[in-house]
C-alpha atoms as a PDB file:
ATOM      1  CA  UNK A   1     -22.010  -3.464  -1.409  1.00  0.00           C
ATOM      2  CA  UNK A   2     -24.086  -0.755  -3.305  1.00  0.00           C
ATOM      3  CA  UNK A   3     -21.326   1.700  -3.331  1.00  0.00           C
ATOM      4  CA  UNK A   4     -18.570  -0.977  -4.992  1.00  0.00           C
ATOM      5  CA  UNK A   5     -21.683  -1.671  -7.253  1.00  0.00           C
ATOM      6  CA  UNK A   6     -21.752   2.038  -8.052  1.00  0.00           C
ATOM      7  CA  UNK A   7     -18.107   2.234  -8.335  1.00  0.00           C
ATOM      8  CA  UNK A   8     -17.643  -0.690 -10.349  1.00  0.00           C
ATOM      9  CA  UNK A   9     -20.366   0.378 -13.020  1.00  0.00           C
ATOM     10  CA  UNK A  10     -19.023   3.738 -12.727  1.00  0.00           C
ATOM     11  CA  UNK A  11     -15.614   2.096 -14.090  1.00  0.00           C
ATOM     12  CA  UNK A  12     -17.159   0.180 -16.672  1.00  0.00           C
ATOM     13  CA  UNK A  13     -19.330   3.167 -18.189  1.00  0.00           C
ATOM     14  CA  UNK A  14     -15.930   5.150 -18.396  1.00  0.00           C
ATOM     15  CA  UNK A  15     -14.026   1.873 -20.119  1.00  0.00           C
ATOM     16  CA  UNK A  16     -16.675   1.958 -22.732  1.00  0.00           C
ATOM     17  CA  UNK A  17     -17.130   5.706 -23.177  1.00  0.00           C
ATOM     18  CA  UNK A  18     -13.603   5.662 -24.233  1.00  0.00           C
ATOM     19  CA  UNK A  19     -13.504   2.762 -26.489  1.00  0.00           C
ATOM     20  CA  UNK A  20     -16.060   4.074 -28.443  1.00  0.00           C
ATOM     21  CA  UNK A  21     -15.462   6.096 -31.405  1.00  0.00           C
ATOM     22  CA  UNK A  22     -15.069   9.424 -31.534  1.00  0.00           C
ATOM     23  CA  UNK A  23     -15.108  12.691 -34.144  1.00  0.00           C
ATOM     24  CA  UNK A  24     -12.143  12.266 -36.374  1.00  0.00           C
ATOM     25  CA  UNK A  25      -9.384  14.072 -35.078  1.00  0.00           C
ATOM     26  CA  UNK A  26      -8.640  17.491 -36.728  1.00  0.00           C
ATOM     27  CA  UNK A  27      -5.777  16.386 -38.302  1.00  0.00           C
ATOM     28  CA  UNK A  28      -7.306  13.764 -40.135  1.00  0.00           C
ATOM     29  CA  UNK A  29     -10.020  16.551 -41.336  1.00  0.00           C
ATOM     30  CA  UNK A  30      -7.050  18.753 -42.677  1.00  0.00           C
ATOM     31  CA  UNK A  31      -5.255  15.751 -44.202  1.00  0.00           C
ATOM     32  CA  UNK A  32      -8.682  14.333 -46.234  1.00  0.00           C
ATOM     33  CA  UNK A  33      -9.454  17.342 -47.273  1.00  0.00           C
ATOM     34  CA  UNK A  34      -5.669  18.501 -48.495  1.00  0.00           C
ATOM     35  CA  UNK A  35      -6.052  15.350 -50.719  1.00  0.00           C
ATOM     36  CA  UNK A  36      -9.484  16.018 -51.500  1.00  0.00           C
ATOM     37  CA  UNK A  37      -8.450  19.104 -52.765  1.00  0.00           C
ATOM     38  CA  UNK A  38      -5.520  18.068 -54.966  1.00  0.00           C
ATOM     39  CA  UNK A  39      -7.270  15.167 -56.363  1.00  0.00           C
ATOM     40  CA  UNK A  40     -10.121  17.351 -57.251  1.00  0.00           C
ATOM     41  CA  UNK A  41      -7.106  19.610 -58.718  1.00  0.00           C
ATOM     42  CA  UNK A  42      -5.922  16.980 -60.673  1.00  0.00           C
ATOM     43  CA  UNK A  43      -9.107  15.668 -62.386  1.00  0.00           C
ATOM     44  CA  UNK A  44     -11.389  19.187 -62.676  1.00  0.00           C
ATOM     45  CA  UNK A  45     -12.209  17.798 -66.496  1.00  0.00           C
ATOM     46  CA  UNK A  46     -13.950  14.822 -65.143  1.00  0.00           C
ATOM     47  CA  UNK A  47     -17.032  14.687 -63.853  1.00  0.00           C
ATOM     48  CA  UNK A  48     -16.209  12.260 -61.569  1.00  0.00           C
ATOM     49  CA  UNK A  49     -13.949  14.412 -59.836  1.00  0.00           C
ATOM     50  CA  UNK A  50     -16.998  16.473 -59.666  1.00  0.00           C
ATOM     51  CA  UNK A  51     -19.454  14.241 -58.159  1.00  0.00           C
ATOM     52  CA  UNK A  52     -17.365  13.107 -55.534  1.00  0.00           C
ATOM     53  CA  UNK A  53     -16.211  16.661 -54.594  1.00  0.00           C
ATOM     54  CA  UNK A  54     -19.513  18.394 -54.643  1.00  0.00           C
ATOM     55  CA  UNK A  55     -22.204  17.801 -51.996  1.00  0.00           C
ATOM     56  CA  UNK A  56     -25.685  18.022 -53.654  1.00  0.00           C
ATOM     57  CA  UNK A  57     -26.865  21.089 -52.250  1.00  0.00           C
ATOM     58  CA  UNK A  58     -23.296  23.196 -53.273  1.00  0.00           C
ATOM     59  CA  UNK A  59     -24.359  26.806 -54.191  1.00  0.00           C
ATOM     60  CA  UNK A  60     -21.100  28.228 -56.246  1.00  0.00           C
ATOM     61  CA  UNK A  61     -20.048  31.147 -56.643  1.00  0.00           C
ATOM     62  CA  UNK A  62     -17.724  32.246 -59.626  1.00  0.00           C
ATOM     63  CA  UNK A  63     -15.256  34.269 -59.714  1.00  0.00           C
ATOM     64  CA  UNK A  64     -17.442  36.782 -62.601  1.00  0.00           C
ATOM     65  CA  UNK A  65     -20.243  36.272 -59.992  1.00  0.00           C
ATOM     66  CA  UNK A  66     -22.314  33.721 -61.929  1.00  0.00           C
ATOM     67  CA  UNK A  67     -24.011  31.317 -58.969  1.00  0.00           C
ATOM     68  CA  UNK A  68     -24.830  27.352 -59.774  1.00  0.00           C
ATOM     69  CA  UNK A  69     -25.018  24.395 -58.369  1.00  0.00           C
ATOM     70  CA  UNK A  70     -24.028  20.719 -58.546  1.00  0.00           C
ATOM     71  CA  UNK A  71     -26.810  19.813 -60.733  1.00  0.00           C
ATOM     72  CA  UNK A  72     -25.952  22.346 -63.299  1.00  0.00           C
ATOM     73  CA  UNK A  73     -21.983  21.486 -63.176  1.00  0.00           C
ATOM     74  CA  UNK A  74     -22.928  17.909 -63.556  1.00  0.00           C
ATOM     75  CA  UNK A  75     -25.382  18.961 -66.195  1.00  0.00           C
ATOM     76  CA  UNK A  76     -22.649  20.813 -68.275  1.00  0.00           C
ATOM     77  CA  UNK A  77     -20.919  17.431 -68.270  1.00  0.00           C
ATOM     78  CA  UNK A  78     -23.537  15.340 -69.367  1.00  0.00           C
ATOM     79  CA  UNK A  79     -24.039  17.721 -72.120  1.00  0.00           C
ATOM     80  CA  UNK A  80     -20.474  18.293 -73.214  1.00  0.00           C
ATOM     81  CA  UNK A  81     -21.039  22.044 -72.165  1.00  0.00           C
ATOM     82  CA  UNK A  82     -18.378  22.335 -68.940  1.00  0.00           C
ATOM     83  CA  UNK A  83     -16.161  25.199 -69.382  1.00  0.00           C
ATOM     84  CA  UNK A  84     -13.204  24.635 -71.821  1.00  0.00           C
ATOM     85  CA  UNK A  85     -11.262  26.159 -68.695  1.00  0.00           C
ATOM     86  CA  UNK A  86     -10.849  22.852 -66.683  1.00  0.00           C
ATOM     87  CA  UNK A  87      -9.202  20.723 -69.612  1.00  0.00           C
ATOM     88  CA  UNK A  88      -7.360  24.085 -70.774  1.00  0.00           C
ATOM     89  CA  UNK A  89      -5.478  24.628 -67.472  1.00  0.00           C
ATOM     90  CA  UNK A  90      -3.500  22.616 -64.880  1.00  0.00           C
ATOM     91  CA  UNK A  91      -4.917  23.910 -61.645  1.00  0.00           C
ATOM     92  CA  UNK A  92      -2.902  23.733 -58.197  1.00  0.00           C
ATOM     93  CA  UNK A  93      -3.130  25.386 -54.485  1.00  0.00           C
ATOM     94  CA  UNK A  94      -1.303  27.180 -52.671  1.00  0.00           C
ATOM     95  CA  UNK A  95      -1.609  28.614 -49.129  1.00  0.00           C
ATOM     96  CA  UNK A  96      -4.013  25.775 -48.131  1.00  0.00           C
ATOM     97  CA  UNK A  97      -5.703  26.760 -44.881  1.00  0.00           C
ATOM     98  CA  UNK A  98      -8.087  24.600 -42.965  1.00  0.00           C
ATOM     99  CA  UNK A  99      -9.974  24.702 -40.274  1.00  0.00           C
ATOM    100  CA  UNK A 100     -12.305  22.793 -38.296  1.00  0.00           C
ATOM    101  CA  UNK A 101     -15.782  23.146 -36.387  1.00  0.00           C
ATOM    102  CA  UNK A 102     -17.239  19.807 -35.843  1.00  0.00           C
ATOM    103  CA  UNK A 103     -18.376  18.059 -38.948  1.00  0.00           C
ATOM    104  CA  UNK A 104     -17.927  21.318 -40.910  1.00  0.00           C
ATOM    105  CA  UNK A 105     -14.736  22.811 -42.206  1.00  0.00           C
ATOM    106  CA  UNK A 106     -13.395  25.403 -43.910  1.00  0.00           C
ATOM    107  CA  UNK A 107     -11.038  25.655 -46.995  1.00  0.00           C
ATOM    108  CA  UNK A 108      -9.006  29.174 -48.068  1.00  0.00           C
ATOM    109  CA  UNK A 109      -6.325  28.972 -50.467  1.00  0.00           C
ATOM    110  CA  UNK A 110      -4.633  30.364 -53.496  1.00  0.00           C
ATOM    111  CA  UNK A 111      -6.130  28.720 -56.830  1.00  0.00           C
ATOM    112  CA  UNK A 112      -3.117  28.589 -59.737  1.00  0.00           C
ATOM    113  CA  UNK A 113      -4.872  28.897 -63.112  1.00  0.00           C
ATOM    114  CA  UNK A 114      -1.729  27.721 -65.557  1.00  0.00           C
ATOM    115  CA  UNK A 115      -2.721  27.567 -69.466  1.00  0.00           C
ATOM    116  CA  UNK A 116      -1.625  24.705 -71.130  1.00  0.00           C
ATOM    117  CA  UNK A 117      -1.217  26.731 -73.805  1.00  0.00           C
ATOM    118  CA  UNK A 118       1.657  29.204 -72.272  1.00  0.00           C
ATOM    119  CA  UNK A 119      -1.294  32.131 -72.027  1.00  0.00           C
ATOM    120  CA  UNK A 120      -0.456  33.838 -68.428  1.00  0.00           C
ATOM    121  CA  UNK A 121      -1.090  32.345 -65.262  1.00  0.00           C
ATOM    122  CA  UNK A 122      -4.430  33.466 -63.130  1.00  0.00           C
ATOM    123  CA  UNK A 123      -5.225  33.222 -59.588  1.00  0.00           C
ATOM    124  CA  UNK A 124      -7.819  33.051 -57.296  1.00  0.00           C
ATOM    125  CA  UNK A 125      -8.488  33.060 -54.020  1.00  0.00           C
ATOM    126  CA  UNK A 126     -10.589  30.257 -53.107  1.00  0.00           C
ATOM    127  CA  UNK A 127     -13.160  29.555 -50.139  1.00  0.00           C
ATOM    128  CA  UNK A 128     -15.041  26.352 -49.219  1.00  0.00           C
ATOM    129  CA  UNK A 129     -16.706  25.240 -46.624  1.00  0.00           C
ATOM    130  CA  UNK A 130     -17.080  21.297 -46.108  1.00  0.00           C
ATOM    131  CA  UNK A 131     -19.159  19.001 -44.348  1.00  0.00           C
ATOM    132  CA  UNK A 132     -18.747  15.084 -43.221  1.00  0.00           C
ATOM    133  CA  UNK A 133     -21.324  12.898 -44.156  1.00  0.00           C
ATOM    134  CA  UNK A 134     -20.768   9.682 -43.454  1.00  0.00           C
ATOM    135  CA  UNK A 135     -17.029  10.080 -42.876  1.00  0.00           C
ATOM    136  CA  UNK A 136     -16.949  11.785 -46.752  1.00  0.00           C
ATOM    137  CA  UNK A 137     -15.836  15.763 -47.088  1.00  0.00           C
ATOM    138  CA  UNK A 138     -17.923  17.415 -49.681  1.00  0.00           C
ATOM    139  CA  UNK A 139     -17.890  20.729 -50.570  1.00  0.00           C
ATOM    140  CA  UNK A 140     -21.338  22.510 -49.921  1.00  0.00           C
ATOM    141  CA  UNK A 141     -20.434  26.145 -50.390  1.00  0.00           C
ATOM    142  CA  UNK A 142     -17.665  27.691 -52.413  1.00  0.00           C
ATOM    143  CA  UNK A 143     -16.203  31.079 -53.610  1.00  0.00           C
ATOM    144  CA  UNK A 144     -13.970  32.127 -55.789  1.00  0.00           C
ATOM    145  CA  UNK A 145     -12.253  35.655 -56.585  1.00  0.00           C
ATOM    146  CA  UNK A 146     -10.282  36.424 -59.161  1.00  0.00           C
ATOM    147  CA  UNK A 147      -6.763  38.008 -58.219  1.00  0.00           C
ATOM    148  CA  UNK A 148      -6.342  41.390 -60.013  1.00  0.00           C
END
């Protein structure tokens, strides 16, 4: 009798390991954070594009090698001092890479600069890494080089 015990709380331990939730798949990670990505793309003259793509520790790193962080770039908003660059150009990416460790991930791709004034185009190559809090992506470290 103790070993169909055994067996039969062996069984029921399994059953409810696998009916519990688990790490979002991969997948998932790469599609949240593709449409992170282009709604942050979309909106980069907001600030609430900004506050919902930026985790609150985010150390930045510009592409002329000027570091902030969130609290600055929300800052500049509040002020009316964010660069004229994010309502001056339509951004998009290309060459979206992402992978996964865990709760982290990280972002590579090709930032399109395009003037909406017909200036020429600029790129960048773009590097973030991510991390999920509370089933939210944010963006806690990020690079960006200019393309000669």
């Amino acid at each position: 009798m103790k070993a169909q015990f055994r067996s039969s709380g062996f069984i029921m331990l399994t059953l409810l390991t696998l009916a519990l939730p688990g790490p979002p798949a991969a997948a998932d990670a790469v599609t949240d954070i593709t449409e992170l990505l282009e709604t942050f793309l979309a909106n980069t003259d907001q600030a609430a594009a900004h506050d919902r793509f930026w985790a609150d520790e985010l150390v930045y790193t510009s592409s002329s090698g000027q570091r902030s962080g969130k609290a600055q770039r929300m800052a500049a908003f509040a002020a009316g001092t964010q660069p004229a660059s994010l309502a001056d150009n339509q951004y998009r990416g290309e060459d979206i890479n992402i992978q996964r460790y865990g709760n982290t991930a990280v972002l590579t791709f090709r930032l399109v600069a395009e003037p909406r004034d017909g200036s020429p185009t600029r790129q960048f190559f773009n590097t973030g890494t991510f991390v999920n809090r509370g089933g939210e992506w944010r963006a806690v470290a990020w690079q960006a080089t200019l393309i000669p």
